[in-house]
N, C-alpha and C. Protein backbone atom coordinates (compact mmCIF):
# COMPACT_ATOMS: atom_id res chain seq x y z
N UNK A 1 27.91 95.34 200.98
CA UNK A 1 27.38 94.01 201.16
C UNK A 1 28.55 93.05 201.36
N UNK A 2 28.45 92.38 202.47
CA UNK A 2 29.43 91.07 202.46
C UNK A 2 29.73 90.34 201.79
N UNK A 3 30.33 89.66 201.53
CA UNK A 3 30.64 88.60 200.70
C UNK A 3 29.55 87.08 201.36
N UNK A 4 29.77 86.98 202.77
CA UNK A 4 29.14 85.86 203.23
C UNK A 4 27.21 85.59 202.98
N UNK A 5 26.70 87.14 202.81
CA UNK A 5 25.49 87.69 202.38
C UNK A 5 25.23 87.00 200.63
N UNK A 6 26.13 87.29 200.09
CA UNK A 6 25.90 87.29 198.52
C UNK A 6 25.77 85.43 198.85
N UNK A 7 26.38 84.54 199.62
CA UNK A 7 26.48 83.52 199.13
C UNK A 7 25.34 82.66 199.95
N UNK A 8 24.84 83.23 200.60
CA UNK A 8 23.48 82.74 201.57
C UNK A 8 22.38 82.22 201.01
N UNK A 9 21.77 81.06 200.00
CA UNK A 9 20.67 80.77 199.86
C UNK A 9 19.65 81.00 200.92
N UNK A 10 18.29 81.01 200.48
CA UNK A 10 17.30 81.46 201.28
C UNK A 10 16.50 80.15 201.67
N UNK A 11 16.19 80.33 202.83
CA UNK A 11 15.38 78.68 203.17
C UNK A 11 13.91 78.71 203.05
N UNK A 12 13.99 77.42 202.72
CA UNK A 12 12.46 77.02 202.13
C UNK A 12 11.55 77.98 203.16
N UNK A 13 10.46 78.28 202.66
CA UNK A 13 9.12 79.21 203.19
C UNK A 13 7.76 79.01 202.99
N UNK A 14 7.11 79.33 203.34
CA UNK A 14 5.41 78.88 202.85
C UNK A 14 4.74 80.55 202.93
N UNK A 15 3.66 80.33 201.78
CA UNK A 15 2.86 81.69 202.72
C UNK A 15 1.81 81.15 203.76
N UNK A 16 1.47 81.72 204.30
CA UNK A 16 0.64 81.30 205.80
C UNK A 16 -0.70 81.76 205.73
N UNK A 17 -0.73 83.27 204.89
CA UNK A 17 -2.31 84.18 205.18
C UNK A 17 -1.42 84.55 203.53
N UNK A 18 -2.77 84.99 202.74
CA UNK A 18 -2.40 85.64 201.32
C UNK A 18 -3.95 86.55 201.53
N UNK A 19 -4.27 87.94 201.81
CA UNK A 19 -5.52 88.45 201.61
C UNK A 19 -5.20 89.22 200.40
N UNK A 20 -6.91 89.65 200.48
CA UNK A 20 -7.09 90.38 198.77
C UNK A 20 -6.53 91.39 198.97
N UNK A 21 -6.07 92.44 197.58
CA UNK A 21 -5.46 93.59 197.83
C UNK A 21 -6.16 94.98 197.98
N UNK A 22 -7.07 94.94 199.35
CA UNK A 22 -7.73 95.68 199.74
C UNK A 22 -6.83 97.18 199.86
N UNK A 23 -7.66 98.51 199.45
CA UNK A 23 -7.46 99.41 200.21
C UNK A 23 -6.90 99.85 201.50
N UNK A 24 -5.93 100.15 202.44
CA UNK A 24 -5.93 100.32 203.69
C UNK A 24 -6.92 100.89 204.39
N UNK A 25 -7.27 100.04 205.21
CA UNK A 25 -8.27 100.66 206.27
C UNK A 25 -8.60 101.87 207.11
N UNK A 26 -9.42 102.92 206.59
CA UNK A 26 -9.55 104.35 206.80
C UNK A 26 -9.22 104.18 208.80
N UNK A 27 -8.63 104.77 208.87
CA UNK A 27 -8.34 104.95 210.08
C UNK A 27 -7.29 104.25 210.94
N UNK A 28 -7.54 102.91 210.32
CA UNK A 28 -6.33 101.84 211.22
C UNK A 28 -5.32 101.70 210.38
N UNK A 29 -5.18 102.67 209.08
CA UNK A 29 -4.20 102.66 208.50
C UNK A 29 -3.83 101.07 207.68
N UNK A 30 -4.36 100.42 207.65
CA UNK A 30 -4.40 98.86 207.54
C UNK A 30 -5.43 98.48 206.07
N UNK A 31 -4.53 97.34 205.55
CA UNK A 31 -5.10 97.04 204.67
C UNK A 31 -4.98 95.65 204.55
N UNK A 32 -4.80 94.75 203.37
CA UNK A 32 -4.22 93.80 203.10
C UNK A 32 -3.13 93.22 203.84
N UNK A 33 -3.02 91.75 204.17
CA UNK A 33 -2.20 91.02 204.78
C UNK A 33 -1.51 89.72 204.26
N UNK A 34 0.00 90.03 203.60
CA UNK A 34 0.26 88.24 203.22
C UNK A 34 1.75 88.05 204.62
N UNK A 35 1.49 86.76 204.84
CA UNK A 35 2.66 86.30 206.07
C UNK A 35 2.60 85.14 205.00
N UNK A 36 4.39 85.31 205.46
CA UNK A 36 5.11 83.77 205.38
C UNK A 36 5.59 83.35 206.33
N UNK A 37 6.07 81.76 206.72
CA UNK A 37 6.91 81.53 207.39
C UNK A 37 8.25 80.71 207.03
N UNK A 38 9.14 80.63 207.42
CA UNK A 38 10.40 79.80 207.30
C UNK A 38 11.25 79.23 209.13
N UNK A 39 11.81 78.05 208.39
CA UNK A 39 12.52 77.64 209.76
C UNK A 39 14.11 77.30 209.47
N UNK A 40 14.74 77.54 210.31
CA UNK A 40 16.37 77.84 210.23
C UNK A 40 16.61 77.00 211.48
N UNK A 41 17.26 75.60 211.28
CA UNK A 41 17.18 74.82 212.56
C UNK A 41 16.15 74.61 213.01
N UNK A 42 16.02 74.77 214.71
CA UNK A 42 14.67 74.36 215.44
C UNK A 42 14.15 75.96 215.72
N UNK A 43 14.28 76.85 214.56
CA UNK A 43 13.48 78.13 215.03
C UNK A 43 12.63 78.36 213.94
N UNK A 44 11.37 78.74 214.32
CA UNK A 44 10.53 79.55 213.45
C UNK A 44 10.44 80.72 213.58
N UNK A 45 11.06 81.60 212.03
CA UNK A 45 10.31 83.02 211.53
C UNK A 45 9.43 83.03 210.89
N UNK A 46 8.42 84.22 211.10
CA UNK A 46 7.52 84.91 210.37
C UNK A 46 7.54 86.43 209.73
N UNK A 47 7.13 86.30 208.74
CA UNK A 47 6.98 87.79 207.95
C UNK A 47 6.09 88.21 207.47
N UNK A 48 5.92 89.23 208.30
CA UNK A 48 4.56 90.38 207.65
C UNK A 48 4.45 91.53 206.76
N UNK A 49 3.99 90.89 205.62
CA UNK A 49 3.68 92.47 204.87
C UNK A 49 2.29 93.30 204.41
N UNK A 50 2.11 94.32 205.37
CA UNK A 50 0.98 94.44 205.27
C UNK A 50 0.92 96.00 204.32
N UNK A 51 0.06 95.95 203.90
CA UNK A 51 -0.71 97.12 203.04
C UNK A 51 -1.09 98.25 204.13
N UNK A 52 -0.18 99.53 203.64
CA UNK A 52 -0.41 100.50 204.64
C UNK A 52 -0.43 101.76 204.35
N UNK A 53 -0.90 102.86 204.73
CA UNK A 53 -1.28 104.30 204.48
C UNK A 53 0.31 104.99 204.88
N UNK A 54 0.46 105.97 204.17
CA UNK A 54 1.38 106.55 205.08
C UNK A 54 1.73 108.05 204.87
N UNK A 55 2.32 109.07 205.31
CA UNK A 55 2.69 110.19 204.94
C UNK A 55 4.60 109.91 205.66
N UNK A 56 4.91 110.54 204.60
CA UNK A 56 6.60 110.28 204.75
C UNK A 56 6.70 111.72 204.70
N UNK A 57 6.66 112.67 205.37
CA UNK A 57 6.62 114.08 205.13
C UNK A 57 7.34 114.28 203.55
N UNK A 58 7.01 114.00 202.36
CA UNK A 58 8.07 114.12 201.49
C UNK A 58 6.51 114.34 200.04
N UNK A 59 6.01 115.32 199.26
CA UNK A 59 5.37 115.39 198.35
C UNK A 59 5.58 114.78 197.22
N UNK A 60 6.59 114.40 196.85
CA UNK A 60 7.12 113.35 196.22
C UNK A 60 6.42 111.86 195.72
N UNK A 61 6.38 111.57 196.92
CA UNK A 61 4.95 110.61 197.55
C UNK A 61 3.84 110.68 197.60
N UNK A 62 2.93 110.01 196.33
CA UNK A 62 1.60 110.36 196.16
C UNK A 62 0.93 109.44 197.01
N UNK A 63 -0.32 110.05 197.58
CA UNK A 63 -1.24 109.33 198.56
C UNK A 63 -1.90 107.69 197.90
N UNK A 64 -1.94 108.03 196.17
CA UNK A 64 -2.32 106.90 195.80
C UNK A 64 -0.98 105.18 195.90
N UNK A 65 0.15 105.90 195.84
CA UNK A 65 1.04 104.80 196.28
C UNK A 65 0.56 103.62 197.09
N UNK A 66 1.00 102.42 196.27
CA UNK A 66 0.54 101.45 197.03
C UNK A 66 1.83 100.86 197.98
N UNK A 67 2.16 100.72 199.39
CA UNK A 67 3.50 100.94 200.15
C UNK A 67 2.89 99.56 200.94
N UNK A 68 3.76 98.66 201.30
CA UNK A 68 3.86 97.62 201.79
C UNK A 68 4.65 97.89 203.17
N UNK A 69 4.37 97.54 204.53
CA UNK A 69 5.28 97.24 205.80
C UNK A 69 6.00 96.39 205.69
N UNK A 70 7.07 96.05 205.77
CA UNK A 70 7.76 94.87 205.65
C UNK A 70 8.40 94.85 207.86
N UNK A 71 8.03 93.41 207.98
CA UNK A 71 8.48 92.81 209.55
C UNK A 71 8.50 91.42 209.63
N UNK A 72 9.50 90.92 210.37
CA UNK A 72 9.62 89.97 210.54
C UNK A 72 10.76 89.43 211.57
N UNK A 73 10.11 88.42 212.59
CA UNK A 73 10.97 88.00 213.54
C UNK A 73 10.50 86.49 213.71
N UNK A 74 11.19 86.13 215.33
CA UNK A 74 11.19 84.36 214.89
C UNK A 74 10.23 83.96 216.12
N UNK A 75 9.06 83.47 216.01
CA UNK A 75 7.80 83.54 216.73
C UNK A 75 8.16 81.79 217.58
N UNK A 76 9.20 80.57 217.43
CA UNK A 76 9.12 80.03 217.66
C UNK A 76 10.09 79.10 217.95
N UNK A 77 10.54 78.10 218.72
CA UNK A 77 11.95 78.06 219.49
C UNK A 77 11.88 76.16 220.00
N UNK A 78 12.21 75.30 219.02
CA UNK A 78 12.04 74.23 220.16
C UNK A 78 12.53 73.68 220.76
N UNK A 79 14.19 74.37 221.22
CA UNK A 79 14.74 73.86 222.19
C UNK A 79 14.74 75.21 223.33
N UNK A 80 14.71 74.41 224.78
CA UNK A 80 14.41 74.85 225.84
C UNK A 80 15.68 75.70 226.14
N UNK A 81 15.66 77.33 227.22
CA UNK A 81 16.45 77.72 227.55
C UNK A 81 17.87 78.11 227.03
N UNK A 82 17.34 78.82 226.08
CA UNK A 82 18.68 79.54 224.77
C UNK A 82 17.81 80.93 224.66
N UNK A 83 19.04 81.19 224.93
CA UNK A 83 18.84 83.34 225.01
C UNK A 83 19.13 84.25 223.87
N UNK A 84 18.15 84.18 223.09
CA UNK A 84 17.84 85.04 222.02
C UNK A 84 17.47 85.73 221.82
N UNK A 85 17.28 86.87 220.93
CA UNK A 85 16.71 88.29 220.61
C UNK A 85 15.30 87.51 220.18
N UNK A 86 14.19 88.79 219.85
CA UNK A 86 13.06 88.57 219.28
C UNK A 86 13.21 87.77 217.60
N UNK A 87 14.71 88.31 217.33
CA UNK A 87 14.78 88.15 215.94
C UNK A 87 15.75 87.12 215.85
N UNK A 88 16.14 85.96 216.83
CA UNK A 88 16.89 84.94 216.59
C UNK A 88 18.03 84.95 216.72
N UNK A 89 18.88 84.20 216.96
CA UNK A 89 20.58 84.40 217.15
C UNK A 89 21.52 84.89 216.01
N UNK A 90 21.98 85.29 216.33
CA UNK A 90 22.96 86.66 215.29
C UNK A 90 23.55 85.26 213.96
N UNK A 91 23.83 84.34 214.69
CA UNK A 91 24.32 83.51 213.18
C UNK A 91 23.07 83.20 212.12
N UNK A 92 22.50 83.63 212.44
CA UNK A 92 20.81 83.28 211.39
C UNK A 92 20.76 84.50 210.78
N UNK A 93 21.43 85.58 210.71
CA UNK A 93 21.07 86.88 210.25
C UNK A 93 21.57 86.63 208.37
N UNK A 94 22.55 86.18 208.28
CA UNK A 94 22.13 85.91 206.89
C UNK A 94 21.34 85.18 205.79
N UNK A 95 20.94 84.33 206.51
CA UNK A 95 20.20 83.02 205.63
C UNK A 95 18.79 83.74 206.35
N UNK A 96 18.55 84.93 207.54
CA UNK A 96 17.12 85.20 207.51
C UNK A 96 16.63 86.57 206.57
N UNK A 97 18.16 87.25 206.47
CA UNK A 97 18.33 88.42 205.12
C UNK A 97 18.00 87.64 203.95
N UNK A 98 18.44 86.38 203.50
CA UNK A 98 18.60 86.24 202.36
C UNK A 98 17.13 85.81 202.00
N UNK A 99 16.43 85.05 203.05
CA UNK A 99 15.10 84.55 202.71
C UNK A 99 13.54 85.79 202.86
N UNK A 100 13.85 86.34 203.60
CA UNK A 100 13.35 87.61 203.46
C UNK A 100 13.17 88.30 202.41
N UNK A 101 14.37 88.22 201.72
CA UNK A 101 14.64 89.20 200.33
C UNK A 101 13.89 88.27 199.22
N UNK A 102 14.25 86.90 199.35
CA UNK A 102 13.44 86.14 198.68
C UNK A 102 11.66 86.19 198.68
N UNK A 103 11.11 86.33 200.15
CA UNK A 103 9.83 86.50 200.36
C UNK A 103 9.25 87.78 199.60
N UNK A 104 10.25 89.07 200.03
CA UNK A 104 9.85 90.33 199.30
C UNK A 104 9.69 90.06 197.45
N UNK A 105 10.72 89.44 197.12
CA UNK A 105 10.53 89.22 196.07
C UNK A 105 9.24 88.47 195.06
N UNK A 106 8.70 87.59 195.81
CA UNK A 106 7.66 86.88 195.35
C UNK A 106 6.84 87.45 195.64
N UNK A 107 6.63 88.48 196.79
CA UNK A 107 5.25 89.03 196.79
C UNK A 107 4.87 90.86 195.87
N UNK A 108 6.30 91.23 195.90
CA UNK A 108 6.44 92.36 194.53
C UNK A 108 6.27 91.79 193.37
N UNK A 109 6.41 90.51 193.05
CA UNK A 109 5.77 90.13 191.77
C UNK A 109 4.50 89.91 191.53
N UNK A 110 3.68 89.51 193.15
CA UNK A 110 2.18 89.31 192.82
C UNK A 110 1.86 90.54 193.16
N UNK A 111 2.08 91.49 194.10
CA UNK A 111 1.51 92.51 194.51
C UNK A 111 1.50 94.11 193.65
N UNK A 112 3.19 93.93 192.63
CA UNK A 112 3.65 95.08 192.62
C UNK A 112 3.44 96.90 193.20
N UNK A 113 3.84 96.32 194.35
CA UNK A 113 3.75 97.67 195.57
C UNK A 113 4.74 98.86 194.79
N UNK A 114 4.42 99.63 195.04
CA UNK A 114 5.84 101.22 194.82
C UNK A 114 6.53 101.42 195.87
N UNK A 115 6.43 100.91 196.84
CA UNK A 115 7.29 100.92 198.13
C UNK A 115 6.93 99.86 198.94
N UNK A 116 7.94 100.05 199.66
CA UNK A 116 8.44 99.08 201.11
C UNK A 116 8.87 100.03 201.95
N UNK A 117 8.04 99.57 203.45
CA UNK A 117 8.14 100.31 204.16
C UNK A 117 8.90 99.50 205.56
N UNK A 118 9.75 100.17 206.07
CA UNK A 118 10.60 99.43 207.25
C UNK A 118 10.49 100.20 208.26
N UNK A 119 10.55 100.00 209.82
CA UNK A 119 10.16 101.07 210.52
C UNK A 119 11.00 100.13 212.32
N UNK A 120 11.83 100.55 212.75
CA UNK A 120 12.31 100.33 214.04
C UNK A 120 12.86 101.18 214.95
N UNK A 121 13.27 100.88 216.19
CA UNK A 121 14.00 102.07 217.44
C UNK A 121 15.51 101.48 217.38
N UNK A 122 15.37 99.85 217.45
CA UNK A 122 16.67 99.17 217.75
C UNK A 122 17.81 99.51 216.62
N UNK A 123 18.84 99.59 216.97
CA UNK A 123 19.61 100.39 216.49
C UNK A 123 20.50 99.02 215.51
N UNK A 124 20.57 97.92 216.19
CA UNK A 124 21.16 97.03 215.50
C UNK A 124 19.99 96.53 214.24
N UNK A 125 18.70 96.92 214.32
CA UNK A 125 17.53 96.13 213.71
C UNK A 125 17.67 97.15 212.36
N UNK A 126 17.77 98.60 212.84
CA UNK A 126 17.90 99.50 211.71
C UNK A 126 19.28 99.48 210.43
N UNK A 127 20.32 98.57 211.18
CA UNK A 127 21.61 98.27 210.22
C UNK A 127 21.00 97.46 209.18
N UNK A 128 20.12 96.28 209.87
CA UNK A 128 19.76 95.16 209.06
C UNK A 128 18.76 95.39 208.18
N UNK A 129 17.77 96.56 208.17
CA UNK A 129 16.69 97.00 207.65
C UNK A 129 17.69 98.18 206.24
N UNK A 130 18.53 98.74 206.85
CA UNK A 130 19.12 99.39 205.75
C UNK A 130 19.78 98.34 204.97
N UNK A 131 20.57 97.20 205.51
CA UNK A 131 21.44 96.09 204.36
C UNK A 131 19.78 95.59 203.16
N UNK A 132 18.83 95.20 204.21
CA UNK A 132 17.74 94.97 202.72
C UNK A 132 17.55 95.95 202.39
N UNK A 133 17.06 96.91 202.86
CA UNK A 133 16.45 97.80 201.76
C UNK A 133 17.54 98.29 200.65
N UNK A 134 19.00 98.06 200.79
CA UNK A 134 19.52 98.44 199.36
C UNK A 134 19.87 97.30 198.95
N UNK A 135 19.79 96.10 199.19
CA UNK A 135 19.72 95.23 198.15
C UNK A 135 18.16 95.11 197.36
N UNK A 136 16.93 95.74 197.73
CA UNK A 136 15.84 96.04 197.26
C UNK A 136 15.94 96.90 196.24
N UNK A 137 16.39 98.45 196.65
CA UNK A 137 16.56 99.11 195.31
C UNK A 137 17.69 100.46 195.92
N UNK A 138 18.05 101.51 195.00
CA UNK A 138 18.97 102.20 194.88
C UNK A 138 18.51 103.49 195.56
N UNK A 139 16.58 103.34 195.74
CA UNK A 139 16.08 104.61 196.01
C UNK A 139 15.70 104.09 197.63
N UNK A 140 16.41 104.77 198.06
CA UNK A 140 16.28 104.79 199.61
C UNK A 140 15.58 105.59 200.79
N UNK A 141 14.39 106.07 201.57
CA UNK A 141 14.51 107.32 201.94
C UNK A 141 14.93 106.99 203.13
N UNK A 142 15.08 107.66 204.16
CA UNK A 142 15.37 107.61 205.79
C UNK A 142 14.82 108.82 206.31
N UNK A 143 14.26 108.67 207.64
CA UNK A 143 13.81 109.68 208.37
C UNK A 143 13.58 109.00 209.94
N UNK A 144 13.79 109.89 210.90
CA UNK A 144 13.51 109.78 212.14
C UNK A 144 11.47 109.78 212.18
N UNK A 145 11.00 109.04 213.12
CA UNK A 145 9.68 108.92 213.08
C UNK A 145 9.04 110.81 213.29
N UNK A 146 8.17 112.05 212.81
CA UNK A 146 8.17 112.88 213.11
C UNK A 146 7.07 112.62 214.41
N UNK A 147 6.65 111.66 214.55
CA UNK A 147 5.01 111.26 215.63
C UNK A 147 6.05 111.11 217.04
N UNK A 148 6.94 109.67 216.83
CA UNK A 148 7.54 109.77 218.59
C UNK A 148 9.26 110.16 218.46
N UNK A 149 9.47 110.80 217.32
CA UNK A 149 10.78 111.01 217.23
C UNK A 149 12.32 110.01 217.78
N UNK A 150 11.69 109.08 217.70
CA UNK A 150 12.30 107.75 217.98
C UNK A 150 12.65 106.72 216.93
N UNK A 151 11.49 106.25 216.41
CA UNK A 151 11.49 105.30 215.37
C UNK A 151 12.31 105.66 214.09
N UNK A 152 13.14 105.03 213.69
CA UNK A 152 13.86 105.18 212.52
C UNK A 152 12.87 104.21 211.17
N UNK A 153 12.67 105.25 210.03
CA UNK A 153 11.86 105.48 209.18
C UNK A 153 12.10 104.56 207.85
N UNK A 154 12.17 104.05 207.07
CA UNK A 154 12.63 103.42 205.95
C UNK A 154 12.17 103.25 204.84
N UNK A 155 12.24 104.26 203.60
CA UNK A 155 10.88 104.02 203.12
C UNK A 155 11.86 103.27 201.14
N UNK A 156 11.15 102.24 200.67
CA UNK A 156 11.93 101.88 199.13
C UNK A 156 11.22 101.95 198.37
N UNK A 157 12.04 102.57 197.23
CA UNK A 157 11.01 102.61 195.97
C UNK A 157 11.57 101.43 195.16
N UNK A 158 10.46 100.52 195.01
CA UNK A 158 10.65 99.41 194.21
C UNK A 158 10.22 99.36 192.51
């Protein structure tokens, strides 16, 4: 962990959607939905954590586990003609780590999930998904997706 990371307050946030903590949805894999949002300058992020089914090829992992998706990028931009990733300009990556970690945090206290689940292809998205998930916790898993053998896998035990 950086040093510039440790010293990053997290910026103010709202939740947006808070649903009940439904079951995941037989088939769509889907369950429960809380989003927040936050703004960093003239950009808006959002973060989704939704309630989700999963098999991590690993028995370890009981089906009753309650596992959270964790995603989030910046849905909104109000100055014209600036060339950014989905996930905002690289100088926002710590204050959007740090508020993130903050979001996870408030909703493992209302939710208390047994995991967090992270899931990308982009190779720079998967650095940033491994820096949270071990400031989350010590138990880490990783796996290549076994469905399109692409997606890099992320699974935390909280």
């Amino acid at each position: 962990m950086r040093l510039d990371e440790l010293l990053n307050k997290p910026e103010k946030w709202v939740w947006t959607k808070q649903t009940n903590d439904a079951a995941p949805v037989a088939g769509a894999s889907r369950g429960s939905l809380d989003t927040a949002q936050f703004r960093i300058e003239d950009r808006e992020y959002k973060v989704l954590l939704r309630k989700i089914s999963i098999n991590f090829n690993d028995e370890r992992y009981g089906k009753d586990e309650s596992v959270y998706e964790v995603s989030f990028f910046m849905i909104s931009e109000e100055s014209t003609g600036a060339d950014h990733s989905l996930y905002g300009p690289a100088k926002d990556a710590y204050p959007v780590i740090a508020t993130v970690m903050d979001i996870v945090a408030a909703h493992k206290a209302k939710r208390s999930p047994d995991y967090y689940f992270m899931r990308t292809s982009d190779p720079s998205r998967i650095k940033l998904y491994v820096r949270i998930a071990s400031r989350m916790s010590n138990n880490v898993q990783r796996q290549v997706d076994p469905v399109d053998g692409v997606d890099e896998q992320i699974l935390v035990k909280v």
